[in-house]
C-alpha atoms as a PDB file:
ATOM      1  CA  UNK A   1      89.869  80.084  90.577  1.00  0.00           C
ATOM      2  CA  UNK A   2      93.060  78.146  90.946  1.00  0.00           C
ATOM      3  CA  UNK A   3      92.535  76.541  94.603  1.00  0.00           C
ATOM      4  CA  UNK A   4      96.402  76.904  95.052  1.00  0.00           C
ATOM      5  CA  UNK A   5      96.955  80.636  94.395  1.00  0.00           C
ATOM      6  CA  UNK A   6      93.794  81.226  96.323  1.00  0.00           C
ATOM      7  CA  UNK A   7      94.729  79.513  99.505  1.00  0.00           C
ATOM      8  CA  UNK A   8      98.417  81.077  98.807  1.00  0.00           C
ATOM      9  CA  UNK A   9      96.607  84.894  98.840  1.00  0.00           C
ATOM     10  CA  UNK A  10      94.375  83.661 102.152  1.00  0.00           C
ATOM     11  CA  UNK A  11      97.934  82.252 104.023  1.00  0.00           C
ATOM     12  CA  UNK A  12      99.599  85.260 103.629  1.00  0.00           C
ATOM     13  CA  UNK A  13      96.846  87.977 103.975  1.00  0.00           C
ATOM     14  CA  UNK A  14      96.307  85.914 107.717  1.00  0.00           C
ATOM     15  CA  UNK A  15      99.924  85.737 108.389  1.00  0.00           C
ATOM     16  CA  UNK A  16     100.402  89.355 107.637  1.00  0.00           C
ATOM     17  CA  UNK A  17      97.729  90.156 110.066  1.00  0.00           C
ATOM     18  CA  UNK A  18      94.772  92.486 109.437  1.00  0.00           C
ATOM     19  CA  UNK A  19      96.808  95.911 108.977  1.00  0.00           C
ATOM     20  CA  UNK A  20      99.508  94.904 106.484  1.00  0.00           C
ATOM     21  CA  UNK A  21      99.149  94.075 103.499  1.00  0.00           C
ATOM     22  CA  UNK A  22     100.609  91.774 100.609  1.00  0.00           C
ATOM     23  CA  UNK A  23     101.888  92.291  97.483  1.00  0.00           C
ATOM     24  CA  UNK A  24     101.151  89.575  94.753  1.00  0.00           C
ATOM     25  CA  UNK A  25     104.851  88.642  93.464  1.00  0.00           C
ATOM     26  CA  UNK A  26     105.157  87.168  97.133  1.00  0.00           C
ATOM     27  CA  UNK A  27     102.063  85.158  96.447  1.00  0.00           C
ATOM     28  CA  UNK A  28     103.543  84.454  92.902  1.00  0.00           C
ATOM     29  CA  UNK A  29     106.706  83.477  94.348  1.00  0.00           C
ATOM     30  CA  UNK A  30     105.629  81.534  97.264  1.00  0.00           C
ATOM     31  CA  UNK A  31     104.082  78.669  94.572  1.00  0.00           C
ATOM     32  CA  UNK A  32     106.304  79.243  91.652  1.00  0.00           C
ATOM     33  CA  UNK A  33     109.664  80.733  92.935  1.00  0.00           C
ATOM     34  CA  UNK A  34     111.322  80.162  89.630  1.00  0.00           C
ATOM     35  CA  UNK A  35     108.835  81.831  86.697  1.00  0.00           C
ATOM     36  CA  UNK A  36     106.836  83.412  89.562  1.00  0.00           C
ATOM     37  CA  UNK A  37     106.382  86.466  86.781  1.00  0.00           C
ATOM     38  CA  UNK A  38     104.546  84.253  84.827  1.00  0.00           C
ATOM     39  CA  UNK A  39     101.758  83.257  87.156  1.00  0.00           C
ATOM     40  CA  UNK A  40     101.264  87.207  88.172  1.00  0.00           C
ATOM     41  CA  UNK A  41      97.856  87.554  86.369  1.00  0.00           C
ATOM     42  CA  UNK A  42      97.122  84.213  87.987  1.00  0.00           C
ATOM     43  CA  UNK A  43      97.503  86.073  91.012  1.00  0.00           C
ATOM     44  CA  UNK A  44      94.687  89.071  90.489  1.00  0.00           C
ATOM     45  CA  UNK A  45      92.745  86.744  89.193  1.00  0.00           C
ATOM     46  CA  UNK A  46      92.539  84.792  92.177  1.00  0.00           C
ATOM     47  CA  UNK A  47      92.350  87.997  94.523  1.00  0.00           C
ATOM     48  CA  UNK A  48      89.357  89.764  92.295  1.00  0.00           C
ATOM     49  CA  UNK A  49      87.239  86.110  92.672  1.00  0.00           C
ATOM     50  CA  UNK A  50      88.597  86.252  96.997  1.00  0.00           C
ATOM     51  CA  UNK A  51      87.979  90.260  96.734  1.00  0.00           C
ATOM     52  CA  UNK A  52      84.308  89.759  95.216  1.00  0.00           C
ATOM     53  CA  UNK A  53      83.394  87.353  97.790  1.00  0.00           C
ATOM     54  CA  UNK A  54      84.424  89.638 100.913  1.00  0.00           C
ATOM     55  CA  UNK A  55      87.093  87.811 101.751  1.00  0.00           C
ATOM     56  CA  UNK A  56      90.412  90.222 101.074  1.00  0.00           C
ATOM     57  CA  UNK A  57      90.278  93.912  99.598  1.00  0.00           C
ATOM     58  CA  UNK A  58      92.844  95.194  96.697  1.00  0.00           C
ATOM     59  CA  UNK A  59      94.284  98.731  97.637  1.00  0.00           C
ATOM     60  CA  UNK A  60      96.007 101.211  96.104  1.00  0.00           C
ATOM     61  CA  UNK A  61      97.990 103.929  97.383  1.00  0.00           C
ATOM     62  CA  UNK A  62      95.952 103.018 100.604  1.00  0.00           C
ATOM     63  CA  UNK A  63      92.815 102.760  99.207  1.00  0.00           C
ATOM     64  CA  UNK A  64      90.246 100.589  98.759  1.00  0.00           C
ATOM     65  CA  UNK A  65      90.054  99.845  95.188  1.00  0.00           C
ATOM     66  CA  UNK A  66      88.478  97.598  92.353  1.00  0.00           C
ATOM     67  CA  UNK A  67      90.534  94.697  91.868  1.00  0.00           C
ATOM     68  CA  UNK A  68      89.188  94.261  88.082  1.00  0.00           C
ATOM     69  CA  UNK A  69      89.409  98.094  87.049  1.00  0.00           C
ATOM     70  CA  UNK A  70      92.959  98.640  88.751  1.00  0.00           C
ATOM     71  CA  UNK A  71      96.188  99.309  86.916  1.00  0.00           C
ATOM     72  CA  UNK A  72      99.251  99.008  88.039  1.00  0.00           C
ATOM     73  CA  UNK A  73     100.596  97.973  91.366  1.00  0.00           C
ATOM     74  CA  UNK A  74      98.155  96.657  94.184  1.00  0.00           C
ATOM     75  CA  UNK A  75      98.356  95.420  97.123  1.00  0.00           C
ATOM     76  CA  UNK A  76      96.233  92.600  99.130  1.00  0.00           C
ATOM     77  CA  UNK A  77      94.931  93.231 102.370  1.00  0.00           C
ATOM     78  CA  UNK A  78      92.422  91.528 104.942  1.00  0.00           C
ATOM     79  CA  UNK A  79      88.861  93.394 105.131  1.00  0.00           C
ATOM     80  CA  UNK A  80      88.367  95.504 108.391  1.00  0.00           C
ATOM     81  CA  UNK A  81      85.853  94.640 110.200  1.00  0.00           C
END
């Protein structure tokens, strides 16, 4: 997992607080502001490894989904507790 995008996700997720949620193109842009489409995969990627180990959850349409199996837009969220 690319440290960067990781601790990108993790910033925002916190700074959001835990009922909001984030969508990856602001991670994407935050570290790349100029190709930030490119790095978009980059992005899942990094919130399916955080997602995996508890530490954010990937929603859909409001729910709770898997990051891997998911299509389409997501969103990143902090886990409830």
């Amino acid at each position: 997992m690319h440290c960067e995008t990781a601790d990108c996700v993790l910033s925002l997720v916190a700074r959001r607080g835990p009922d909001e949620t984030i969508c990856p193109s602001e991670v994407a842009r935050a570290i790349h502001p100029v190709d930030w489409r490119d790095h978009l995969e980059d992005v899942r990627q990094a919130t399916a490894k955080l997602a995996a180990c508890g530490k954010v959850v990937v929603l859909q349409r409001g729910q709770v989904v898997d990051p891997v199996a998911a299509k389409g837009p997501i969103r990143i969220g902090l886990p409830r507790r």
